[in-house]
Protein backbone atom coordinates (compact mmCIF):
# COMPACT_ATOMS: atom_id res chain seq x y z
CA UNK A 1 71.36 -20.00 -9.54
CA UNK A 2 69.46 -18.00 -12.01
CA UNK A 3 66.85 -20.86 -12.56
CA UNK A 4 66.06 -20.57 -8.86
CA UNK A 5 65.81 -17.20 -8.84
CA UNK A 6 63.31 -17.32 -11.99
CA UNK A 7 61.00 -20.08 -10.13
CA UNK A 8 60.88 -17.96 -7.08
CA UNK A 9 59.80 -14.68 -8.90
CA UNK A 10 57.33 -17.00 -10.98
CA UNK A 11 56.44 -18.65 -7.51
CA UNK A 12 55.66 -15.00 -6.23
CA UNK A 13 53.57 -14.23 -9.12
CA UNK A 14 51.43 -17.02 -9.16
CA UNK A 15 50.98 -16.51 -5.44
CA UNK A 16 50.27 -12.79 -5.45
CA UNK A 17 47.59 -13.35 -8.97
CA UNK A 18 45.93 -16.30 -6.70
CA UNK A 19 45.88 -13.83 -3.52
CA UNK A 20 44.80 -10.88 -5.75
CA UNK A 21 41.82 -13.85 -7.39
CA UNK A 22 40.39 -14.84 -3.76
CA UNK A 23 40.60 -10.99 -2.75
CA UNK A 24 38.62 -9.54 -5.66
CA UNK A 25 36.28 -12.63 -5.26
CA UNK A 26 35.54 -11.74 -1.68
CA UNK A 27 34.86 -8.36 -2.66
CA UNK A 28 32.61 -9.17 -4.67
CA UNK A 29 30.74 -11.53 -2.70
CA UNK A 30 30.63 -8.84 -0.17
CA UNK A 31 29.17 -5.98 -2.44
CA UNK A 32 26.20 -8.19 -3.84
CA UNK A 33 25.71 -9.13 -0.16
CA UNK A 34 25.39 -5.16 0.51
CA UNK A 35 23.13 -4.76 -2.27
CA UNK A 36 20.55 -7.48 -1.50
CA UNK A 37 20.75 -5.93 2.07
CA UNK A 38 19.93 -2.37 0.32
CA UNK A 39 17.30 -4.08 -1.67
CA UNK A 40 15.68 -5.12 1.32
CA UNK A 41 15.78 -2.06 3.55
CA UNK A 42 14.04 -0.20 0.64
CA UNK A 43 11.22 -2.39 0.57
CA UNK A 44 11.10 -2.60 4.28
CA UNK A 45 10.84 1.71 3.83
CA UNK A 46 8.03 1.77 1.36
CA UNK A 47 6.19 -1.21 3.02
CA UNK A 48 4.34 1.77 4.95
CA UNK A 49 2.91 3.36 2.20
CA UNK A 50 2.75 2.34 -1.44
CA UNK A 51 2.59 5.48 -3.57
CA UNK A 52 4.37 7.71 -5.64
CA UNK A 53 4.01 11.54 -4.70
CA UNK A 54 4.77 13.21 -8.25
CA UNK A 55 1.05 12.87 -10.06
CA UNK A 56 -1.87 14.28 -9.44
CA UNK A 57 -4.94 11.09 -8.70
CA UNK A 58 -2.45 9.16 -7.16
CA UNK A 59 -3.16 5.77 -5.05
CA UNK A 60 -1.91 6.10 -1.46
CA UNK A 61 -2.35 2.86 1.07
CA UNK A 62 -1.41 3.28 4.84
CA UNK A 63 -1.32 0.11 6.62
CA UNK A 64 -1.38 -0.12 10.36
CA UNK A 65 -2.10 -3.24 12.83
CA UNK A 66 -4.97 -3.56 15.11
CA UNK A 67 -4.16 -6.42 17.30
CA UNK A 68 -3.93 -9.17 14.39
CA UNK A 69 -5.99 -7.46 12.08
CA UNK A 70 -4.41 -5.65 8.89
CA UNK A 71 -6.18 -2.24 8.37
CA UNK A 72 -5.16 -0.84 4.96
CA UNK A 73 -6.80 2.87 4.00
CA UNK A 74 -7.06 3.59 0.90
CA UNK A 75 -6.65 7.84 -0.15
CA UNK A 76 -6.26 9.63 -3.39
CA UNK A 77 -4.31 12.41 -4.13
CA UNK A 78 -6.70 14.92 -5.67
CA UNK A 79 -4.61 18.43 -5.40
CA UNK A 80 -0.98 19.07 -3.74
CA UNK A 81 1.62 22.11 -3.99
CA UNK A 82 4.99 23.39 -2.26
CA UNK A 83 3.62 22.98 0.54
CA UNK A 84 0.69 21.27 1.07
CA UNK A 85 -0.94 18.14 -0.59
CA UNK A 86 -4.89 17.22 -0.37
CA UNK A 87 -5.57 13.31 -0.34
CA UNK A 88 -8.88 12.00 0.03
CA UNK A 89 -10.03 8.82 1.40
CA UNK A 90 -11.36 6.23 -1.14
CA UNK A 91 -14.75 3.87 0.28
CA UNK A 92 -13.98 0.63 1.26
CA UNK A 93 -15.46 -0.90 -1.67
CA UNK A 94 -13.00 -0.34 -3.95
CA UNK A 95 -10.63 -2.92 -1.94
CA UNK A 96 -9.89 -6.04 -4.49
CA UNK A 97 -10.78 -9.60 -3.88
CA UNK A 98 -8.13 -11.94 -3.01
CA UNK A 99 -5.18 -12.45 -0.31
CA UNK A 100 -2.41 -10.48 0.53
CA UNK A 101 0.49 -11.97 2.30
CA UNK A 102 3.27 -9.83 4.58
CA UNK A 103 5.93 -9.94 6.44
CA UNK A 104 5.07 -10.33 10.41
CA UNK A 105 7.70 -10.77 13.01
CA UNK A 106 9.72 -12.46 10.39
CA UNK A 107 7.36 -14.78 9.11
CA UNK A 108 4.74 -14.65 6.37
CA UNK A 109 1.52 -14.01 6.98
CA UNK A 110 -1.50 -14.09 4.92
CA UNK A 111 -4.52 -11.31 5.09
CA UNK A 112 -8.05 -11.69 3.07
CA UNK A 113 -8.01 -8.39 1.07
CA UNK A 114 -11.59 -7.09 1.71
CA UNK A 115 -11.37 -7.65 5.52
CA UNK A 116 -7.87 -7.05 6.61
CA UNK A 117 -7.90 -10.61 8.71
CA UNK A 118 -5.44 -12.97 9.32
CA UNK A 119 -6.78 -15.61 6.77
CA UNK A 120 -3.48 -17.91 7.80
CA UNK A 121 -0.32 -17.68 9.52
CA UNK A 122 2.82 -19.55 8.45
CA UNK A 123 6.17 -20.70 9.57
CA UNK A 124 8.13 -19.91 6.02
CA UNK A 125 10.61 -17.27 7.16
CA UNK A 126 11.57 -14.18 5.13
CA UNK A 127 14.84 -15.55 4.74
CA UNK A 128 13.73 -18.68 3.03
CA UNK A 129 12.59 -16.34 -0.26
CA UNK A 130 14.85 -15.63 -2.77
CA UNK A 131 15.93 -12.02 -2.76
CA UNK A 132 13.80 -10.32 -5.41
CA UNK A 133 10.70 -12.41 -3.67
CA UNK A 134 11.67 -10.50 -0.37
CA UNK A 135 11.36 -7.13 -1.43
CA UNK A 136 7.94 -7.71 -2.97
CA UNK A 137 6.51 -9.67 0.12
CA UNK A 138 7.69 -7.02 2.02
CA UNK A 139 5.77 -4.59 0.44
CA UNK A 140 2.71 -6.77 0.56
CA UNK A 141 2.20 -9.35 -2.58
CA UNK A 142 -1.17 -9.66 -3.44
CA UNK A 143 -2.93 -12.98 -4.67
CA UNK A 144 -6.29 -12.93 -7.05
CA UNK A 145 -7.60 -16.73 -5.74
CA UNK A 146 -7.13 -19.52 -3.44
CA UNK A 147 -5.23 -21.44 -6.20
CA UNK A 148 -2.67 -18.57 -6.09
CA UNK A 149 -2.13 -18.44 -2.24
CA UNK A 150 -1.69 -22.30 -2.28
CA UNK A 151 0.69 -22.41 -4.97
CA UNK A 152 3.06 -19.56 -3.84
CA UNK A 153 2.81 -20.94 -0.46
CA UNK A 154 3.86 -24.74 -1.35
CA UNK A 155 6.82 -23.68 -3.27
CA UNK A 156 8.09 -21.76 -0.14
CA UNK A 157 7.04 -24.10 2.79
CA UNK A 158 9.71 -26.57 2.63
């Protein structure tokens, strides 16, 4: 009698440390899930502008679409208080050479730095980049060459 009373409370253990186990687990899955999530909404909020509003000379970039052309304009902070900041627009010259790919309707797409063109649209998905990938694409992930571009975009095609 007592050695089935012994394997049941032992039975009840195990069972409630292997429930407790797969809970926790879940949890856990479920809170890197939320933070990936997170991860991505903040890049999706700064993929407006690019800038950080607490120096003086700072680099501002709005980006806006014109049918399927990227226009990025380029401003400066030169002054700002409580209640007012002063930006002024940079010339067009001082856009880099290179590529610059985004996020478009859920896909990738690649502009030429200088002109703001579509210099190729893909099919690779957001979802198909690893997390930390994500947030940078969707903030716009610039490319120096042609080598570059090719290269990021065979190891995410497939």
């Amino acid at each position: 009698m007592i050695k089935k009373i012994i394997y049941g409370i032992g039975c009840f253990l195990a069972v409630l440390f292997l429930g407790t186990g797969m809970f926790l687990s879940y949890q856990i899955n479920v809170l890197r899930d939320r933070m990936e999530e997170l991860e991505e909404n903040t890049a999706l909020a700064r993929q407006e502008v690019s800038a950080l509003a607490d120096s003086k000379n700072q680099d501002f970039i709005f980006e806006r679409y014109e049918g399927e052309e990227l226009v990025r304009e380029h401003y400066r902070m030169t002054a700002y208080g409580a209640d007012r900041i002063v930006l002024r627009q940079e010339p067009e010259e001082s856009l880099e050479e290179g590529y610059l790919v985004k996020v478009r309707d859920g896909v990738l797409v690649v502009y030429e730095n200088k002109t703001g063109t579509v210099f190729e649209s893909t099919d690779i998905p957001l979802e198909a980049l690893p997390s930390e990938l994500k947030a940078e694409v969707l903030l716009g992930k610039n490319l120096k060459n042609l080598d570059e571009l090719y290269n990021f975009l065979e190891n995410y095609s497939s």
